[in-house]
PDB file of N, CA and C in Angstrom:
ATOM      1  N   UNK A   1     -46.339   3.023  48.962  1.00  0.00           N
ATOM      2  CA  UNK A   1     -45.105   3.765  48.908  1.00  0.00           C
ATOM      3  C   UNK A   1     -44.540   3.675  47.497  1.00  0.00           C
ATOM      4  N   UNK A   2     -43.829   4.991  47.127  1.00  0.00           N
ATOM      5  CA  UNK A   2     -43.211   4.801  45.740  1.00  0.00           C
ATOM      6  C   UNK A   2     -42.197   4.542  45.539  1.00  0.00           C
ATOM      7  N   UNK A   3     -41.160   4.338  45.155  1.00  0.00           N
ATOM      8  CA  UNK A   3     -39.748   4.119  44.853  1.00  0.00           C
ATOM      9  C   UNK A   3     -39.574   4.561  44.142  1.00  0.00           C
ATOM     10  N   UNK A   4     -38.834   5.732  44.283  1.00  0.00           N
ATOM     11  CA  UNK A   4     -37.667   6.259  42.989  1.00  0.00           C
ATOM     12  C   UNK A   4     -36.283   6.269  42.964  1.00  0.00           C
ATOM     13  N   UNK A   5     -35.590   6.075  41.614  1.00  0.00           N
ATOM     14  CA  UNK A   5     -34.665   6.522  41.817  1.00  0.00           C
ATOM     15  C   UNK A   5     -34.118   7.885  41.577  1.00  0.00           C
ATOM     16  N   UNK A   6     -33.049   8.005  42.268  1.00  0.00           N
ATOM     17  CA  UNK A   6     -32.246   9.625  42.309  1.00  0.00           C
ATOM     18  C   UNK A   6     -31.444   9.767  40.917  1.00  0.00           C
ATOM     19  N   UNK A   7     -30.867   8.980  40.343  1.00  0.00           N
ATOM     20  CA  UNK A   7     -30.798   8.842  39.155  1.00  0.00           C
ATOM     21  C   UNK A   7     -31.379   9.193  37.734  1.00  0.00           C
ATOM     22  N   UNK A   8     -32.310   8.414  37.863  1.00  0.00           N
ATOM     23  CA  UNK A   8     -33.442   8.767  36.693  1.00  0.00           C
ATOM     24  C   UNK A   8     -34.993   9.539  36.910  1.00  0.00           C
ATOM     25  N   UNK A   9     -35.303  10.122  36.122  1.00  0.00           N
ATOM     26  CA  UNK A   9     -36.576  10.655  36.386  1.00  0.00           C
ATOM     27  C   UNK A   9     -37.134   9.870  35.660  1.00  0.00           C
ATOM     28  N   UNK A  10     -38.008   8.922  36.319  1.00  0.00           N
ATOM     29  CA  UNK A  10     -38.768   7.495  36.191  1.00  0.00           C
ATOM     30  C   UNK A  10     -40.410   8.114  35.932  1.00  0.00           C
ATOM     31  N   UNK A  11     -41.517   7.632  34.998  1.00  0.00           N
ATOM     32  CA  UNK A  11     -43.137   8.145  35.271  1.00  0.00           C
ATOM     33  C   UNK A  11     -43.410   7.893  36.908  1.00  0.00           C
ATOM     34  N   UNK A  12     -44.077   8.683  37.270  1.00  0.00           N
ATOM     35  CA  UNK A  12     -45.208   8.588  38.458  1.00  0.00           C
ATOM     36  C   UNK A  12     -46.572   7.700  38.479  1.00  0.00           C
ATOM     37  N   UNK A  13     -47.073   6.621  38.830  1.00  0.00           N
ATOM     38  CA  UNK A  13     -48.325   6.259  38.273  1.00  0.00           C
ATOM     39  C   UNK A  13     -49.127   6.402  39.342  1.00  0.00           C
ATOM     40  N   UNK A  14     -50.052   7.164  39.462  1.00  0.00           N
ATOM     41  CA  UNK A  14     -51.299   7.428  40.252  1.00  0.00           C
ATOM     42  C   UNK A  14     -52.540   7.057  40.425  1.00  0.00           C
ATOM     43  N   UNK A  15     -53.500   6.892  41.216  1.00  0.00           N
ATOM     44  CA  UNK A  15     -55.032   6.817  40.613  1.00  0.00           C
ATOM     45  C   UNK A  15     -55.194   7.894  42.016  1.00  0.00           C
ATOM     46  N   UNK A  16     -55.445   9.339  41.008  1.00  0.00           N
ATOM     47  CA  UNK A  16     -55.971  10.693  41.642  1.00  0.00           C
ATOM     48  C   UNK A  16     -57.484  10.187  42.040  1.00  0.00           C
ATOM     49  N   UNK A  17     -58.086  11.349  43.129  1.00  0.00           N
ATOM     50  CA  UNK A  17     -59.397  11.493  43.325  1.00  0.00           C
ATOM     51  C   UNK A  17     -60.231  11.648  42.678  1.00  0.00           C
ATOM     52  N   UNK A  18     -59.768  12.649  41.819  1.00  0.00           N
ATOM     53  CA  UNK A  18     -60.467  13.433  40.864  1.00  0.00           C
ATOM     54  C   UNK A  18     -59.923  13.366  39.491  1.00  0.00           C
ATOM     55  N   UNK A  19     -60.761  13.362  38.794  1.00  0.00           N
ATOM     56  CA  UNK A  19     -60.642  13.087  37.217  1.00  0.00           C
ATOM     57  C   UNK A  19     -59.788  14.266  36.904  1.00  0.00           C
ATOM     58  N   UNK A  20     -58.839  14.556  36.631  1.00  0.00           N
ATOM     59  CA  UNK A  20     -57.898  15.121  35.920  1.00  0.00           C
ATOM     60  C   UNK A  20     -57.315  14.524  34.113  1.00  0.00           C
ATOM     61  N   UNK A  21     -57.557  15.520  33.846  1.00  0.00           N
ATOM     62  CA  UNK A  21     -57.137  14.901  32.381  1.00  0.00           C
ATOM     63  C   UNK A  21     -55.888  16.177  31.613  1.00  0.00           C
ATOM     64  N   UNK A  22     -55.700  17.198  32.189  1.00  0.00           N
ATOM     65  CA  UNK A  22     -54.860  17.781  31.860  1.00  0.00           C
ATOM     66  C   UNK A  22     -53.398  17.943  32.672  1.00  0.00           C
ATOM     67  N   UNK A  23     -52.933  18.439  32.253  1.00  0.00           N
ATOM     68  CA  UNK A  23     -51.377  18.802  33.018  1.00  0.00           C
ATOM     69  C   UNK A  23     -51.513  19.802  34.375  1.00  0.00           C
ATOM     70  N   UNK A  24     -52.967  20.583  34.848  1.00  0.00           N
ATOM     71  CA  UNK A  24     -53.096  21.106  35.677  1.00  0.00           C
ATOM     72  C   UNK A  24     -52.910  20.770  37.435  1.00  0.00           C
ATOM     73  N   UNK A  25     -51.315  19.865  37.635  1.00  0.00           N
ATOM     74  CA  UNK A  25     -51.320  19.522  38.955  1.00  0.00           C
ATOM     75  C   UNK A  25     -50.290  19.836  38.933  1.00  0.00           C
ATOM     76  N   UNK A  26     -49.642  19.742  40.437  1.00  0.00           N
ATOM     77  CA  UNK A  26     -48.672  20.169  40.817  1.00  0.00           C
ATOM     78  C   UNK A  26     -48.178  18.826  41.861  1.00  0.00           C
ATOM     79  N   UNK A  27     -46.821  18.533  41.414  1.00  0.00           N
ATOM     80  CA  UNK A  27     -46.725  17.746  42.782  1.00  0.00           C
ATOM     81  C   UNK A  27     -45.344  18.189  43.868  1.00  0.00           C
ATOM     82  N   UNK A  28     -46.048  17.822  45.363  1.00  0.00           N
ATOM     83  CA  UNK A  28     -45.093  18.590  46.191  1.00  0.00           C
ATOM     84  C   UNK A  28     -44.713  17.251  46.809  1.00  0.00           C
ATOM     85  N   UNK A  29     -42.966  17.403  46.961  1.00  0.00           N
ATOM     86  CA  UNK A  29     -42.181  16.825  47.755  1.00  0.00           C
ATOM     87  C   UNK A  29     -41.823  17.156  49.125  1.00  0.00           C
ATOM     88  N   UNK A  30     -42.284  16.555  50.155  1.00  0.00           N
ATOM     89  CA  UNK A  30     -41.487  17.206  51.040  1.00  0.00           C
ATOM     90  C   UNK A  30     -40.403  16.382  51.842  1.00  0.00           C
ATOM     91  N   UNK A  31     -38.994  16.577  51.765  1.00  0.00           N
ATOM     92  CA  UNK A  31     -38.621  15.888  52.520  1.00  0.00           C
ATOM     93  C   UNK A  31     -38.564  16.096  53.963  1.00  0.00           C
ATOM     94  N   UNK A  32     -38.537  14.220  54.737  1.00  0.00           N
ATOM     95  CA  UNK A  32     -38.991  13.866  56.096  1.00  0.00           C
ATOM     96  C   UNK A  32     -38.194  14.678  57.390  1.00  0.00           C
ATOM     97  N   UNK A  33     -36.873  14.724  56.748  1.00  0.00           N
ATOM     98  CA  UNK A  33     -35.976  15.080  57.950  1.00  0.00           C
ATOM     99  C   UNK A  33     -35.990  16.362  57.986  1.00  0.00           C
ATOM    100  N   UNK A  34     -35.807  16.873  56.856  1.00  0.00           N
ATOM    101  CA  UNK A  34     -35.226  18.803  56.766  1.00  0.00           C
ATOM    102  C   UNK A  34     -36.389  19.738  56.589  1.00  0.00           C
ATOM    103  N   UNK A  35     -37.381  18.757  56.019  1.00  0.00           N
ATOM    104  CA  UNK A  35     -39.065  20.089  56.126  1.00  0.00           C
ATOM    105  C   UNK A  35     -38.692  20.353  54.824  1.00  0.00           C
ATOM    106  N   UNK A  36     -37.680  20.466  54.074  1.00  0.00           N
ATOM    107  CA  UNK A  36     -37.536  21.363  52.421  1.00  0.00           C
ATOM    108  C   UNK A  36     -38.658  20.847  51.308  1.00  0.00           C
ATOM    109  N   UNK A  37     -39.125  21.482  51.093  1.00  0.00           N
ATOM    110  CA  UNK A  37     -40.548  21.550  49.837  1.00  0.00           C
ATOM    111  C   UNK A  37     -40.026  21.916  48.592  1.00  0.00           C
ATOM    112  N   UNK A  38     -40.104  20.734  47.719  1.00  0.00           N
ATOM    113  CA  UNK A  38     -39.858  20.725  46.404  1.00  0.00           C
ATOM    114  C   UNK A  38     -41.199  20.804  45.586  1.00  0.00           C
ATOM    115  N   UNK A  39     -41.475  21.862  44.643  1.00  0.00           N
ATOM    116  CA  UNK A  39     -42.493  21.991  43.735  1.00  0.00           C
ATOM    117  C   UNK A  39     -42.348  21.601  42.442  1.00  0.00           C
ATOM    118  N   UNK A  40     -42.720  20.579  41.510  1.00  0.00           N
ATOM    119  CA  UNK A  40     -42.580  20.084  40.784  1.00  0.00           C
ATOM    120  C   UNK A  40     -44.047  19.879  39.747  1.00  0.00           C
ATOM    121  N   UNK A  41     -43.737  20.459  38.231  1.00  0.00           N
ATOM    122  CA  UNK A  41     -44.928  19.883  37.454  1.00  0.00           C
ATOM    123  C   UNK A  41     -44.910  18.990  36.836  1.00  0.00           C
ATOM    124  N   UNK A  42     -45.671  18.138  36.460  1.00  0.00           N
ATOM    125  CA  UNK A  42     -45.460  17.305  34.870  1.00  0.00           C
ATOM    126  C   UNK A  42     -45.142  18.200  33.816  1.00  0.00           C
ATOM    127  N   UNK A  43     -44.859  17.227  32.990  1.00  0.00           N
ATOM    128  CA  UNK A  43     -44.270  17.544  31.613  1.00  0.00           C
ATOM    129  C   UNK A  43     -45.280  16.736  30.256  1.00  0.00           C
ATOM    130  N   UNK A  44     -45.580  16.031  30.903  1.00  0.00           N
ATOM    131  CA  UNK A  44     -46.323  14.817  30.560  1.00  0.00           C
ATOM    132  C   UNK A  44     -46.751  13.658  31.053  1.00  0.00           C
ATOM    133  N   UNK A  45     -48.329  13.516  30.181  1.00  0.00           N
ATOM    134  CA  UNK A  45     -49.116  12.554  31.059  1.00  0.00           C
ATOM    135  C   UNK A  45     -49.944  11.791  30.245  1.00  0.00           C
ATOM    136  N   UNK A  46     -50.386  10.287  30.618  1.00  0.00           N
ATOM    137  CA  UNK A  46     -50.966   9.453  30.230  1.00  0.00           C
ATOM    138  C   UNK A  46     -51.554   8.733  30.789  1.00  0.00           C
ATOM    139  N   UNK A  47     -52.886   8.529  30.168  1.00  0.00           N
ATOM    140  CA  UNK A  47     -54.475   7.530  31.181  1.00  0.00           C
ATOM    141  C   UNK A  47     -54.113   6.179  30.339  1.00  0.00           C
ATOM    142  N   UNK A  48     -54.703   5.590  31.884  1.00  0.00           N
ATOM    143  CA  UNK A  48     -55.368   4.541  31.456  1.00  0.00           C
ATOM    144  C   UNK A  48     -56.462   4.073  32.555  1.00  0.00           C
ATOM    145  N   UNK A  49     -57.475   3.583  31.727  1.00  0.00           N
ATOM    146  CA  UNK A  49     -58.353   3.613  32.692  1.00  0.00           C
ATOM    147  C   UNK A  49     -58.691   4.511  33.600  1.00  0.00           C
ATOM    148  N   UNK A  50     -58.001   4.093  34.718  1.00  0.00           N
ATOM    149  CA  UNK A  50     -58.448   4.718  36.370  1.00  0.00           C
ATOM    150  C   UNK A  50     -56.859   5.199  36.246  1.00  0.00           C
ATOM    151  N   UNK A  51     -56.031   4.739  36.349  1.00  0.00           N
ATOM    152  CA  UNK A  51     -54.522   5.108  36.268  1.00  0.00           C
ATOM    153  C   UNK A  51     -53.829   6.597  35.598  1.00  0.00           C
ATOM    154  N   UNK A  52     -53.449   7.022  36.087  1.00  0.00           N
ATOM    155  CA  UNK A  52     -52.554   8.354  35.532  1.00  0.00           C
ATOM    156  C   UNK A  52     -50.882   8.226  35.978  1.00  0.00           C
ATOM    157  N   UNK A  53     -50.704   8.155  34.884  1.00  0.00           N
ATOM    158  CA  UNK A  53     -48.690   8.296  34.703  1.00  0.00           C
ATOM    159  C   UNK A  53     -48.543   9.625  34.278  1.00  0.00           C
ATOM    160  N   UNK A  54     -47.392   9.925  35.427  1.00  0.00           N
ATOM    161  CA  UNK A  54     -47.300  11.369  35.197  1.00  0.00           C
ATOM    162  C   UNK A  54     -45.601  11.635  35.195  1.00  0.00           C
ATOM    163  N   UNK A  55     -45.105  12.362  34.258  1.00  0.00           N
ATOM    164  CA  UNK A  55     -43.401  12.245  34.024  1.00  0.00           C
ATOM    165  C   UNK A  55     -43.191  14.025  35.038  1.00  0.00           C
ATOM    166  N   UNK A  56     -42.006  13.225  35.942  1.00  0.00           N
ATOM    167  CA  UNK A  56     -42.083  14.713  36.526  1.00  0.00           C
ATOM    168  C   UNK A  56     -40.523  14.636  36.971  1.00  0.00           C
ATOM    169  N   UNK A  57     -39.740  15.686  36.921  1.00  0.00           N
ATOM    170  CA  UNK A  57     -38.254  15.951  36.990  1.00  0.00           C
ATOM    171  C   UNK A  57     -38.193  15.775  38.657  1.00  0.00           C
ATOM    172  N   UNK A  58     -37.425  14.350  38.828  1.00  0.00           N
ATOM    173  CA  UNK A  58     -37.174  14.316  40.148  1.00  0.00           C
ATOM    174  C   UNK A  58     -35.483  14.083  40.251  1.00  0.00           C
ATOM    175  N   UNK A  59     -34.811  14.435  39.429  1.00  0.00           N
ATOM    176  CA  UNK A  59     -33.344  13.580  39.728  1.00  0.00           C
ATOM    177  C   UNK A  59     -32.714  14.780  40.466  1.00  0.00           C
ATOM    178  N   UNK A  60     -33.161  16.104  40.022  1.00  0.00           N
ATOM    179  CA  UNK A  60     -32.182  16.961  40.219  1.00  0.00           C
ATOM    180  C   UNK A  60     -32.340  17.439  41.801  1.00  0.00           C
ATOM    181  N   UNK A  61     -33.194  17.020  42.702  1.00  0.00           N
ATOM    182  CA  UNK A  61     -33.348  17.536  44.267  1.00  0.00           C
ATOM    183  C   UNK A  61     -33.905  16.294  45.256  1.00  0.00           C
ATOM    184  N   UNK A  62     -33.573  14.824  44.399  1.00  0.00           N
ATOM    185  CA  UNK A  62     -33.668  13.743  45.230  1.00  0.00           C
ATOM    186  C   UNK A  62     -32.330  13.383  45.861  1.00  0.00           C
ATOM    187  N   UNK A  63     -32.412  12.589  47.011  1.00  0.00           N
ATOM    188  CA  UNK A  63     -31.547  11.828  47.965  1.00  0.00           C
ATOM    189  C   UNK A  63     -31.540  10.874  48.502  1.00  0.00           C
ATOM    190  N   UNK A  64     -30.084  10.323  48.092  1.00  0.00           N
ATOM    191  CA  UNK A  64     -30.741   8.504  48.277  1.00  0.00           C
ATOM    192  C   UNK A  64     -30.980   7.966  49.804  1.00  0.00           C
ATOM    193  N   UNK A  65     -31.000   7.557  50.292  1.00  0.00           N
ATOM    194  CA  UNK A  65     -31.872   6.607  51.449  1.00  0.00           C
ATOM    195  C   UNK A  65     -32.860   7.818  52.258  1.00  0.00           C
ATOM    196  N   UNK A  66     -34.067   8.356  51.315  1.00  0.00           N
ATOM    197  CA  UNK A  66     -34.276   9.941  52.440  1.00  0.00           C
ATOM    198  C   UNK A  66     -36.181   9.106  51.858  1.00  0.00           C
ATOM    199  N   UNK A  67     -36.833   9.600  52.599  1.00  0.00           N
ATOM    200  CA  UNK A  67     -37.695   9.516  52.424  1.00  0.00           C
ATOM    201  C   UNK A  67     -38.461  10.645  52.344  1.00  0.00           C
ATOM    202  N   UNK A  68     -39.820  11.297  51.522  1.00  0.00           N
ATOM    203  CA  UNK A  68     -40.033  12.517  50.741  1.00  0.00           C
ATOM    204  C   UNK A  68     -41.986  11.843  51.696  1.00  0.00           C
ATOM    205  N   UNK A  69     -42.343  12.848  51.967  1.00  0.00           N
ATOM    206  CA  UNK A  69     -43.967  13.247  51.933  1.00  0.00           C
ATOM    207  C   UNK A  69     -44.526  13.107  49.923  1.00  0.00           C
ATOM    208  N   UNK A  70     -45.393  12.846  49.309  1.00  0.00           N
ATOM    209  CA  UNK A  70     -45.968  13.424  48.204  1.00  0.00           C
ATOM    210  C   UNK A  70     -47.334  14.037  48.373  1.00  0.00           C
ATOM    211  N   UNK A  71     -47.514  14.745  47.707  1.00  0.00           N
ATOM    212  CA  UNK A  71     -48.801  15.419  47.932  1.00  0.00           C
ATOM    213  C   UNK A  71     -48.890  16.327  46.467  1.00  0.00           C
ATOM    214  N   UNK A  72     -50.250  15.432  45.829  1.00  0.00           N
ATOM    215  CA  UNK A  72     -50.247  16.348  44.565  1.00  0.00           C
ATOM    216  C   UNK A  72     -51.811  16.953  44.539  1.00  0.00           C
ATOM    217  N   UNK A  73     -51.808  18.370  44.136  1.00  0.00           N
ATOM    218  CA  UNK A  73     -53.072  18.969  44.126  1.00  0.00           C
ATOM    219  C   UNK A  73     -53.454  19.738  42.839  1.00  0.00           C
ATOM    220  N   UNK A  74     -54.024  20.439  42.542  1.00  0.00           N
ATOM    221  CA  UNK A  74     -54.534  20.953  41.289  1.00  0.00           C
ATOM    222  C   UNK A  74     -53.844  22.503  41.825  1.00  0.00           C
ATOM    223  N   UNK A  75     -53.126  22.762  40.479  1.00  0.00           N
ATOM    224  CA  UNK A  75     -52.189  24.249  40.558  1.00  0.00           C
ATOM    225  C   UNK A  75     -53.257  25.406  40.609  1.00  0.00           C
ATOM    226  N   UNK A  76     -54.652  25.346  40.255  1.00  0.00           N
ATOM    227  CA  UNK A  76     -55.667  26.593  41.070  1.00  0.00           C
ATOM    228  C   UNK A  76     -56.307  26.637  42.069  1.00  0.00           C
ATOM    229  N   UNK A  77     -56.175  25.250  42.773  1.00  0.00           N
ATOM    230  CA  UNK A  77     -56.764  25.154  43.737  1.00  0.00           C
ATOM    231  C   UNK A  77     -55.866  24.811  44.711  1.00  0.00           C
ATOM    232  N   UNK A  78     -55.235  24.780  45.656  1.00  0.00           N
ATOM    233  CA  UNK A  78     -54.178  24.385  46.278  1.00  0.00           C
ATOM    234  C   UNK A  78     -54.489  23.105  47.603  1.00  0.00           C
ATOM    235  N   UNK A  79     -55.894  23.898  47.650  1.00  0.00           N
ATOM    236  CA  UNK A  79     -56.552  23.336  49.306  1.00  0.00           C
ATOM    237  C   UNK A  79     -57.286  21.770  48.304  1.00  0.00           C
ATOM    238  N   UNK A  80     -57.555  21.390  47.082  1.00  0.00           N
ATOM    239  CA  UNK A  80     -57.570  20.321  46.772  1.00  0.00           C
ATOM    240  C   UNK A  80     -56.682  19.159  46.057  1.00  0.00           C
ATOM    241  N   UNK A  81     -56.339  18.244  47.489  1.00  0.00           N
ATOM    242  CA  UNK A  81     -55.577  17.422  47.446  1.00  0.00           C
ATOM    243  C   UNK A  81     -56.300  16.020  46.108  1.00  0.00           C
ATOM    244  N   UNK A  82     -55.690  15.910  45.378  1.00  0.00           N
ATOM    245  CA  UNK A  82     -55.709  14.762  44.833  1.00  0.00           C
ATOM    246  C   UNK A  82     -55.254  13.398  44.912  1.00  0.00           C
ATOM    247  N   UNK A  83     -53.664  13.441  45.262  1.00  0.00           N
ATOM    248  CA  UNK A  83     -53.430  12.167  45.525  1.00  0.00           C
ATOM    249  C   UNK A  83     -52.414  12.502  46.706  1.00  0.00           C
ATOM    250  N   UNK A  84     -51.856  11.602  47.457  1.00  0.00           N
ATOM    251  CA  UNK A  84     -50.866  11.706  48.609  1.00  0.00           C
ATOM    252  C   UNK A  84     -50.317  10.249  48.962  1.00  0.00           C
ATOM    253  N   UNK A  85     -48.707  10.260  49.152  1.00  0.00           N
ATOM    254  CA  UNK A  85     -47.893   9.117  48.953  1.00  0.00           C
ATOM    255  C   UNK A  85     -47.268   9.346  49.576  1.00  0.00           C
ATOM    256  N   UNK A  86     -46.154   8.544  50.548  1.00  0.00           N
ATOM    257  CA  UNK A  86     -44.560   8.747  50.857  1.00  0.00           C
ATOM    258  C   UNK A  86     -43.892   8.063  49.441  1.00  0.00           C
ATOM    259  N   UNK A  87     -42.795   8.711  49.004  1.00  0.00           N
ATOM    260  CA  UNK A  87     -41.483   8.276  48.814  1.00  0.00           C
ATOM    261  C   UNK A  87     -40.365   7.690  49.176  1.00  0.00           C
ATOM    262  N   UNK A  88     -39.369   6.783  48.619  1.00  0.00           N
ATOM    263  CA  UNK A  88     -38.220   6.471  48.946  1.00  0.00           C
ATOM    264  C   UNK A  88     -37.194   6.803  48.291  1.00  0.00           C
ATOM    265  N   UNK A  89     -36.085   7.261  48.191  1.00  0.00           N
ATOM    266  CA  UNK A  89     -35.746   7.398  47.397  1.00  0.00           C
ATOM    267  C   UNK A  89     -34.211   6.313  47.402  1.00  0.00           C
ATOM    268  N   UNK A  90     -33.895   5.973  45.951  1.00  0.00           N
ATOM    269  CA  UNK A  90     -32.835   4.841  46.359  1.00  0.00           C
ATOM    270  C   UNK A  90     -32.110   5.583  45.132  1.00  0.00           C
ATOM    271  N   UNK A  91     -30.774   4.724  44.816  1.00  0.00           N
ATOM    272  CA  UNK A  91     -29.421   5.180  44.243  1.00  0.00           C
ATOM    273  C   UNK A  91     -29.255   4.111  43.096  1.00  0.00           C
ATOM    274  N   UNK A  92     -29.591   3.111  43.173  1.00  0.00           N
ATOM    275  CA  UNK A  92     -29.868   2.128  41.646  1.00  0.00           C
ATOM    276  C   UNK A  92     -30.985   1.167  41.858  1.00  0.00           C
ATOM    277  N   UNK A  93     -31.698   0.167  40.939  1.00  0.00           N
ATOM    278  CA  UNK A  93     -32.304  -0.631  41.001  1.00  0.00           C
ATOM    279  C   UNK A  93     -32.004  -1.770  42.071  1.00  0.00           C
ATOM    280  N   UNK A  94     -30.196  -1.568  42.184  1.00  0.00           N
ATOM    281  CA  UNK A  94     -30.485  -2.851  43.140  1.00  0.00           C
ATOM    282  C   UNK A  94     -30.648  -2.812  44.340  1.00  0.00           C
ATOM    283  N   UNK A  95     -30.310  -1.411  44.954  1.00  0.00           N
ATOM    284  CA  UNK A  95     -30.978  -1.398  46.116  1.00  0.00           C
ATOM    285  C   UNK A  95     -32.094  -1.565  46.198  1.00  0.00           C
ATOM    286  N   UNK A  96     -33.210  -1.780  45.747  1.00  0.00           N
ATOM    287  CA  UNK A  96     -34.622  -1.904  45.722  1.00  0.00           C
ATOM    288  C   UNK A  96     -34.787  -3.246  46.728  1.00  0.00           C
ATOM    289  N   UNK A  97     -33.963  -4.052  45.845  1.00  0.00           N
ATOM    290  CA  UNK A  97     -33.967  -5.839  46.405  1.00  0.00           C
ATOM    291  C   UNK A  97     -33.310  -6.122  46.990  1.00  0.00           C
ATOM    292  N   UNK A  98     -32.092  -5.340  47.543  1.00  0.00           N
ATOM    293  CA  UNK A  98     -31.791  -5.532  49.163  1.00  0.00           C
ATOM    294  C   UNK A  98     -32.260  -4.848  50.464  1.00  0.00           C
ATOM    295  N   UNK A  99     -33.354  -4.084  50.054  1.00  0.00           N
ATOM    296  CA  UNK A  99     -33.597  -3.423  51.094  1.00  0.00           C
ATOM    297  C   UNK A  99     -34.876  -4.364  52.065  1.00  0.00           C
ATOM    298  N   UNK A 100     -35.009  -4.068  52.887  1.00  0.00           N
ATOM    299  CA  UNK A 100     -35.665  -4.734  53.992  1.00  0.00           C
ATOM    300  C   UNK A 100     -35.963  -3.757  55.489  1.00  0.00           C
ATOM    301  N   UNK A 101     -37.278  -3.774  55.355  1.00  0.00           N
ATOM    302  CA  UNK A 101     -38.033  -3.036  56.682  1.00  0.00           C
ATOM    303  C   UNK A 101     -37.644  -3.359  58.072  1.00  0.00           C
ATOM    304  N   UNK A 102     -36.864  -4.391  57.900  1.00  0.00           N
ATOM    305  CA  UNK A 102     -36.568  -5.262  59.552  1.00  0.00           C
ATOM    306  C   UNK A 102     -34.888  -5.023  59.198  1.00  0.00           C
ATOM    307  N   UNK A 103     -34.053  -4.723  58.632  1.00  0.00           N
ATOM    308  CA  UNK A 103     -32.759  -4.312  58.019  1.00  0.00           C
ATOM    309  C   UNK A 103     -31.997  -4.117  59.425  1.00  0.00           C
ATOM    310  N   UNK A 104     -31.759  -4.565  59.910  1.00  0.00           N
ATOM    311  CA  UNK A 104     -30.343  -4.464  61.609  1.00  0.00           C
ATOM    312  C   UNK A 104     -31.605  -4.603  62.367  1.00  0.00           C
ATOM    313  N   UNK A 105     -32.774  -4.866  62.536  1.00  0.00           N
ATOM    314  CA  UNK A 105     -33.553  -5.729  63.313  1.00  0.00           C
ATOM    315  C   UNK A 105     -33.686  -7.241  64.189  1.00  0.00           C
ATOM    316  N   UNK A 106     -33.333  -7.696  64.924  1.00  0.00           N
ATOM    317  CA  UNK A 106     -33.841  -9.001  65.137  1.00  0.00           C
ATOM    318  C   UNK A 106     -35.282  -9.311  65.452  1.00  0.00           C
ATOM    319  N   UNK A 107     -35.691 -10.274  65.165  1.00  0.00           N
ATOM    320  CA  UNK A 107     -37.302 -10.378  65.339  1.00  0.00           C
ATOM    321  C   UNK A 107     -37.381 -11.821  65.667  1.00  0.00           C
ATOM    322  N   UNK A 108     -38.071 -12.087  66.715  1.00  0.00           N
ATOM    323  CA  UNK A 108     -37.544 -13.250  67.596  1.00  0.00           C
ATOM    324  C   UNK A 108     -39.021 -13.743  66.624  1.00  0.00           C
ATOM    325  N   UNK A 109     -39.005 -15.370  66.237  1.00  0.00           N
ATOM    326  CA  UNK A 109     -40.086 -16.072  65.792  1.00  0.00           C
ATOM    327  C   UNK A 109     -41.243 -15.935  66.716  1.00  0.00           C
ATOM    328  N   UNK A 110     -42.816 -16.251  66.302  1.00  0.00           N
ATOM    329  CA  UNK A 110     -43.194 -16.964  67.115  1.00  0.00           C
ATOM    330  C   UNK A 110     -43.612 -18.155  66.839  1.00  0.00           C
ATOM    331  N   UNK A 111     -42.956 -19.141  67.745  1.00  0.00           N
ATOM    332  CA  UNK A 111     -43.107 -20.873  67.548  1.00  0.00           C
ATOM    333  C   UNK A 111     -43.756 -21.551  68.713  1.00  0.00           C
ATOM    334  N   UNK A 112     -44.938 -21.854  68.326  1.00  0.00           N
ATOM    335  CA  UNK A 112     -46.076 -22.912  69.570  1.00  0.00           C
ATOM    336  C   UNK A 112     -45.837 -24.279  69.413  1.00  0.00           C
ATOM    337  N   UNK A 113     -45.305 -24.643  70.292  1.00  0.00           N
ATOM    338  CA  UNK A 113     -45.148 -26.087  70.077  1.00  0.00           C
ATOM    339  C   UNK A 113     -46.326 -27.038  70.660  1.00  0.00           C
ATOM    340  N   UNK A 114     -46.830 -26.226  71.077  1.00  0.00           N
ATOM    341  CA  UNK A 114     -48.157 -27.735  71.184  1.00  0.00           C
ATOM    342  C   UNK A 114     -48.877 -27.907  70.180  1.00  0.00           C
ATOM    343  N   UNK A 115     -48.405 -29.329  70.079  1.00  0.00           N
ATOM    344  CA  UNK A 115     -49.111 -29.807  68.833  1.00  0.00           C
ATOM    345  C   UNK A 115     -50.440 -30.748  69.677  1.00  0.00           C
ATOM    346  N   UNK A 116     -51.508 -31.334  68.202  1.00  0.00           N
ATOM    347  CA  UNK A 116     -52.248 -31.707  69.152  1.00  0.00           C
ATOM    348  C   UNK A 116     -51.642 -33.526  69.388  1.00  0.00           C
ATOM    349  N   UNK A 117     -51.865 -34.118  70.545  1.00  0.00           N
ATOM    350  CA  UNK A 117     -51.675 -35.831  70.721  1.00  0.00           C
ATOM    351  C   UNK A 117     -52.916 -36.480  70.479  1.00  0.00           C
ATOM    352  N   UNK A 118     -53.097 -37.570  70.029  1.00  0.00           N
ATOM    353  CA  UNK A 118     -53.364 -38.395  69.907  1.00  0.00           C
ATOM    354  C   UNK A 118     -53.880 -39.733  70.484  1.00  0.00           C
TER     355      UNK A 118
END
């Protein structure tokens, strides 16, 4: 999962399927609740290795606690998917480190008490 914030348009870092070395992708947002499809290109991009960072304008149609589909494919080919992610999207860094998957959850331990005797 990625984390962004709504704030800043932060790099993307990927490791695509397919060797891409140009700006020829497209990445699609979709958000979870409303179905709305955001189309978005890079602007710029940088390898390393296996890794691709990709700078792509997300501040202006993100929402904070929403979670987004990603799905990026090559802009002539549409039917080839390259990479695919969920999103989060948050409102500053510090929500990052208070957030929690079990968040108004209780989750009862599990504790075995037989130990062995002696």
């Amino acid at each position: 999962m990625i984390v962004l914030n709504k704030n800043l348009d932060l790099p993307i870092t990927i490791i695509p399927t397919v060797n891409t070395t140009l700006l020829d992708l497209v990445f699609e947002f979709t958000d979870e609740t409303t179905k709305t499809v955001y189309l978005r290109e890079p602007y710029f991009t940088d390898f390393t290795f296996d890794l691709a960072t990709y700078s792509v304008v997300t501040s202006n149609f993100l929402k904070e606690n929403t979670f987004y589909n990603l799905k990026v494919y090559l802009r002539d080919d549409v039917e080839k998917t390259v990479y695919k992610d969920r999103v989060f999207c948050i409102a500053d860094d510090a929500t990052i480190q208070d957030y929690s998957i079990n968040q108004g959850e209780y989750t009862l331990p599990n504790i075995d008490n037989n130990f062995y005797k002696i």
